[in-house]
C-alpha atoms as a PDB file:
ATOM      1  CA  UNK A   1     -17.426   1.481   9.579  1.00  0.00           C
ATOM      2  CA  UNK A   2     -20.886   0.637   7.782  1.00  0.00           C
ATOM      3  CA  UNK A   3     -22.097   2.583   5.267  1.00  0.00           C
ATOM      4  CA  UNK A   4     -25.762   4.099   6.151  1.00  0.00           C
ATOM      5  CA  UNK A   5     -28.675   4.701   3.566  1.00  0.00           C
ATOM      6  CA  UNK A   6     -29.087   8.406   2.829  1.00  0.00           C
ATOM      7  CA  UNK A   7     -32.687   9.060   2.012  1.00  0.00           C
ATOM      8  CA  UNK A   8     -33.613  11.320  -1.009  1.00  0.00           C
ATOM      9  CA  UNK A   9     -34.624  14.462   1.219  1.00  0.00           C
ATOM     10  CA  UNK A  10     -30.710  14.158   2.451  1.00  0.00           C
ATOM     11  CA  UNK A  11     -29.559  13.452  -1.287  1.00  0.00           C
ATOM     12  CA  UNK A  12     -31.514  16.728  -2.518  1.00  0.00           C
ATOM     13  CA  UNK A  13     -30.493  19.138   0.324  1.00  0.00           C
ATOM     14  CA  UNK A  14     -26.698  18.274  -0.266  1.00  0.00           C
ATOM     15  CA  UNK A  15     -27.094  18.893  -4.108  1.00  0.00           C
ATOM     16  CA  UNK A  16     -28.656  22.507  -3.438  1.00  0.00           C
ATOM     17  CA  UNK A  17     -26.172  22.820  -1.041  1.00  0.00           C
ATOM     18  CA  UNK A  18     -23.177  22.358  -3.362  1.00  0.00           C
ATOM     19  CA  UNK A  19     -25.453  24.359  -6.251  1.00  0.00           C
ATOM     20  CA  UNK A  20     -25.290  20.955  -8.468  1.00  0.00           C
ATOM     21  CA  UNK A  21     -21.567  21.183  -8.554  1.00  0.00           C
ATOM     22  CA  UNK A  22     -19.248  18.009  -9.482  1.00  0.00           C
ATOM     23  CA  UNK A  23     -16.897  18.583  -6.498  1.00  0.00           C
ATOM     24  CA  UNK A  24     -14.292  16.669  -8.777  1.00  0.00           C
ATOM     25  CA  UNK A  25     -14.095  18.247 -11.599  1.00  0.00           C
ATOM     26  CA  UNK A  26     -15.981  21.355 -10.805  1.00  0.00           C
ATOM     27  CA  UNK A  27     -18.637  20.946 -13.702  1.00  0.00           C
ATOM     28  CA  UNK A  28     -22.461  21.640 -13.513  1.00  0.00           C
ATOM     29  CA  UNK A  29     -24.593  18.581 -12.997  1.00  0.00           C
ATOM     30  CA  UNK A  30     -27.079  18.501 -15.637  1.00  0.00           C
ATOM     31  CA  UNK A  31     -31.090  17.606 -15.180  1.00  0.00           C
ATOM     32  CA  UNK A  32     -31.139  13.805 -15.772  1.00  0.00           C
ATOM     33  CA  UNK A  33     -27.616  13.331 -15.527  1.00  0.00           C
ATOM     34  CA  UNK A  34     -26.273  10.613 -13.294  1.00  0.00           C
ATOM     35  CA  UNK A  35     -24.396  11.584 -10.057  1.00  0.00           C
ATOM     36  CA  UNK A  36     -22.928  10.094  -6.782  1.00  0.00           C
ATOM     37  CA  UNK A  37     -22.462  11.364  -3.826  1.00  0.00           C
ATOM     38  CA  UNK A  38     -18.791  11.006  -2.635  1.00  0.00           C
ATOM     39  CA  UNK A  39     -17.174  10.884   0.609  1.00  0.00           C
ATOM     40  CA  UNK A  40     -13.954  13.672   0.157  1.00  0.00           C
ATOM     41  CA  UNK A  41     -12.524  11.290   2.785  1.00  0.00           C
ATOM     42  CA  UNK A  42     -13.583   7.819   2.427  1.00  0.00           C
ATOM     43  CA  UNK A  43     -14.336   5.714   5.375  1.00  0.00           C
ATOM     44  CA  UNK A  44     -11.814   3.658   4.748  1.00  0.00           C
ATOM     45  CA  UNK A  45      -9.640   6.183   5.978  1.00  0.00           C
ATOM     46  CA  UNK A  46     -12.198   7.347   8.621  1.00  0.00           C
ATOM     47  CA  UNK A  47     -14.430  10.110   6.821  1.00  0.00           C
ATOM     48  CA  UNK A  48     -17.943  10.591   8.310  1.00  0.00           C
ATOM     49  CA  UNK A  49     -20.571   8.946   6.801  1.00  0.00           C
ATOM     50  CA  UNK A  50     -23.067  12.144   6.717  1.00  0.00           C
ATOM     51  CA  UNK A  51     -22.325  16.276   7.126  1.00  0.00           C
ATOM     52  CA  UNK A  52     -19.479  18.056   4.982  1.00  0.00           C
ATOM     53  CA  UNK A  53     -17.671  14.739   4.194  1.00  0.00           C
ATOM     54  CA  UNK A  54     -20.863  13.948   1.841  1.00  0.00           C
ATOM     55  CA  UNK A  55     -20.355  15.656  -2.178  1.00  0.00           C
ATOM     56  CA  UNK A  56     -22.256  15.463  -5.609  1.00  0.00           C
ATOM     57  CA  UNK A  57     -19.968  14.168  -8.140  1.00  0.00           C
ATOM     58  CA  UNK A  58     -21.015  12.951 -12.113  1.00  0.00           C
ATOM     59  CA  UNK A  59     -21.338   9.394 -11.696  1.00  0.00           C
ATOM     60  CA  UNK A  60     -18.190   8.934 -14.029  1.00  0.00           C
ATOM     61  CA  UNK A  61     -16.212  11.026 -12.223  1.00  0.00           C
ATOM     62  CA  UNK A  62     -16.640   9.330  -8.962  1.00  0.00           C
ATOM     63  CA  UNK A  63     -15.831   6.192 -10.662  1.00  0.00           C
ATOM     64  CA  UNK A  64     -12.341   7.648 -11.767  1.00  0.00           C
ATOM     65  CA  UNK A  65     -11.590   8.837  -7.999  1.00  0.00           C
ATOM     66  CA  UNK A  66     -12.401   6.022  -6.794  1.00  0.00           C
ATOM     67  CA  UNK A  67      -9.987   3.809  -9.317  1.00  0.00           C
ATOM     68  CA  UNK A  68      -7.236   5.818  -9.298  1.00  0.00           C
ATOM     69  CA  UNK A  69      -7.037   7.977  -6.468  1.00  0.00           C
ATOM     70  CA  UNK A  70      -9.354   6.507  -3.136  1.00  0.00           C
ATOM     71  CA  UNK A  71      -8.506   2.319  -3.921  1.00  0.00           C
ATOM     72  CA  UNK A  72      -4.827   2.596  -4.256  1.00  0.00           C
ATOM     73  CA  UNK A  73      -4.654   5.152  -1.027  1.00  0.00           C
ATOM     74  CA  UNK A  74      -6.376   2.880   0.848  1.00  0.00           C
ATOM     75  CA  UNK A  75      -4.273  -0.030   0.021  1.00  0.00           C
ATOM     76  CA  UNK A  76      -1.725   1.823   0.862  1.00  0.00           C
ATOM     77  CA  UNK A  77      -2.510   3.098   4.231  1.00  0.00           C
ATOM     78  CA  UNK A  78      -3.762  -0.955   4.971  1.00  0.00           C
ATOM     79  CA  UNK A  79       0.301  -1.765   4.217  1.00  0.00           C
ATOM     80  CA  UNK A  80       1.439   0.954   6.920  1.00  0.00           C
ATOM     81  CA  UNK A  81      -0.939  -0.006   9.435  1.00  0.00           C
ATOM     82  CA  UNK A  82       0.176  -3.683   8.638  1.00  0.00           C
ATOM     83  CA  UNK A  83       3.519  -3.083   8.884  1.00  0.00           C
ATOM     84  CA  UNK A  84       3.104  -0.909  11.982  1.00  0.00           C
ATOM     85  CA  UNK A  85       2.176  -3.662  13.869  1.00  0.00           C
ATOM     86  CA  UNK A  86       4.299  -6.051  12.347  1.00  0.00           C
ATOM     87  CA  UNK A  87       1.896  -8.191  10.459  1.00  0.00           C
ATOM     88  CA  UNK A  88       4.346  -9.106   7.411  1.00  0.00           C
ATOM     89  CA  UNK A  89       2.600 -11.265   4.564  1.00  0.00           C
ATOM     90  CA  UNK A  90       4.264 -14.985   4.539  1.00  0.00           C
ATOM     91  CA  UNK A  91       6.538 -15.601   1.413  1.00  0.00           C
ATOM     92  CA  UNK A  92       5.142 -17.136  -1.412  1.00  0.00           C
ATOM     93  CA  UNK A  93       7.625 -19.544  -2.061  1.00  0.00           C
ATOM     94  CA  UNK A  94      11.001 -19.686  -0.217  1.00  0.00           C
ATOM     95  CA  UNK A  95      14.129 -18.444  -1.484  1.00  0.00           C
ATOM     96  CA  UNK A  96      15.830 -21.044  -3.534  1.00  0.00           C
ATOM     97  CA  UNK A  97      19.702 -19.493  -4.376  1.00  0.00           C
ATOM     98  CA  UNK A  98      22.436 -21.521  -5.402  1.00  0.00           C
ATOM     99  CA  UNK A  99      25.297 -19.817  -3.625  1.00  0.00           C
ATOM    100  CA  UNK A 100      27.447 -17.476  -5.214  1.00  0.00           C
ATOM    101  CA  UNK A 101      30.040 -18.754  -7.776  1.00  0.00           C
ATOM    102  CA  UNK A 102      34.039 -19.184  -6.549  1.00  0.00           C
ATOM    103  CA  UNK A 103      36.050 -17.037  -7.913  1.00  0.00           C
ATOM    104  CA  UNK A 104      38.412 -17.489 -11.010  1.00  0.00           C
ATOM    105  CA  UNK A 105      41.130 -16.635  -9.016  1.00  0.00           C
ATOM    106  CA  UNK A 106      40.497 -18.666  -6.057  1.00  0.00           C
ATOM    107  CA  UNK A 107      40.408 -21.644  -8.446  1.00  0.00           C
ATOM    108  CA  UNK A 108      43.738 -21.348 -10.287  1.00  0.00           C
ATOM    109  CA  UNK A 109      45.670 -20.755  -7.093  1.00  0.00           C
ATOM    110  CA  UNK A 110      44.617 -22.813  -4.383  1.00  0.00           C
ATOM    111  CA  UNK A 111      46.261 -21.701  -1.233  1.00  0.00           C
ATOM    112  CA  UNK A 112      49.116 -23.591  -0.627  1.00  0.00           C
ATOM    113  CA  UNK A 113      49.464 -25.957   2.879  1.00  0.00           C
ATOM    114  CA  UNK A 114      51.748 -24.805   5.254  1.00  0.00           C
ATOM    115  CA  UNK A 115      54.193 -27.118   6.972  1.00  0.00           C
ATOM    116  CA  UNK A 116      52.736 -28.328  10.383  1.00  0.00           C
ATOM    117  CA  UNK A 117      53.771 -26.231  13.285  1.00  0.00           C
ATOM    118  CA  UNK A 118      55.378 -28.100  16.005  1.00  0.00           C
ATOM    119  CA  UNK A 119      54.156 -27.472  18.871  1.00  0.00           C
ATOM    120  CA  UNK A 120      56.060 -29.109  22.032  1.00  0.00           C
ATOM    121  CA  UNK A 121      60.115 -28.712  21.474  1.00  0.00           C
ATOM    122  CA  UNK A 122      61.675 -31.963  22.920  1.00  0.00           C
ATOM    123  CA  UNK A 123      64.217 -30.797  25.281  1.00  0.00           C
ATOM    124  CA  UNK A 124      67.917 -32.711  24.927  1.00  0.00           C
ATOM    125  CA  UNK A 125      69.641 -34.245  28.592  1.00  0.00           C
ATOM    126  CA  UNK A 126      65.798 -34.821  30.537  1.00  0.00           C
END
């Protein structure tokens, strides 16, 4: 989904709306101050681009959302919906293992060989 430009009619009409509230942390925005507006879904994770989905936020608390809360999410949900439908990443570098070591035990007592087992019996007098 593409981003659209929001013109600075639409900017100023969802400020008033939301009284020049931070809809992060709930602080006044103050005259001169630098906000964002912020998607309370992102697209990523299909938000609107426009309506209620559109918030004033300070500038530096949009920033922090976005680092620590909206990037990681959406990585996230990418790895389900990858995994869902069975995309799986290649391996880096393949497994290199050198077996698992033989028991002590095994090594001082080696099973012993059985005698051979005979296995047609030679009848006497045919």
């Amino acid at each position: 989904m593409s981003r659209r430009r929001i013109s600075t009619t639409e900017r100023l009409a969802i400020f008033k709306r939301h009284r020049g509230i931070c809809h992060l942390c709930h602080g006044k925005i103050a005259i001169a101050e630098l906000w964002d507006l912020s998607h309370g879904i992102p697209l990523e994770l299909g938000g609107e681009d426009g309506g209620d989905n559109l918030q004033p936020a300070h500038r530096s608390c949009h920033r922090d959302q976005t680092a620590k809360v909206d990037l990681p999410t959406i990585a996230r949900a990418k790895r389900r919906e990858a995994r869902h439908r069975g995309a799986r990443p290649a391996p880096k570098r393949p497994i290199r293992s050198a077996g698992f070591p033989a028991s002590a035990k095994r090594k001082a007592n080696p099973t012993p060989e059985l005698p051979r087992r005979r296995l047609f019996v030679e009848v006497e007098g045919r």
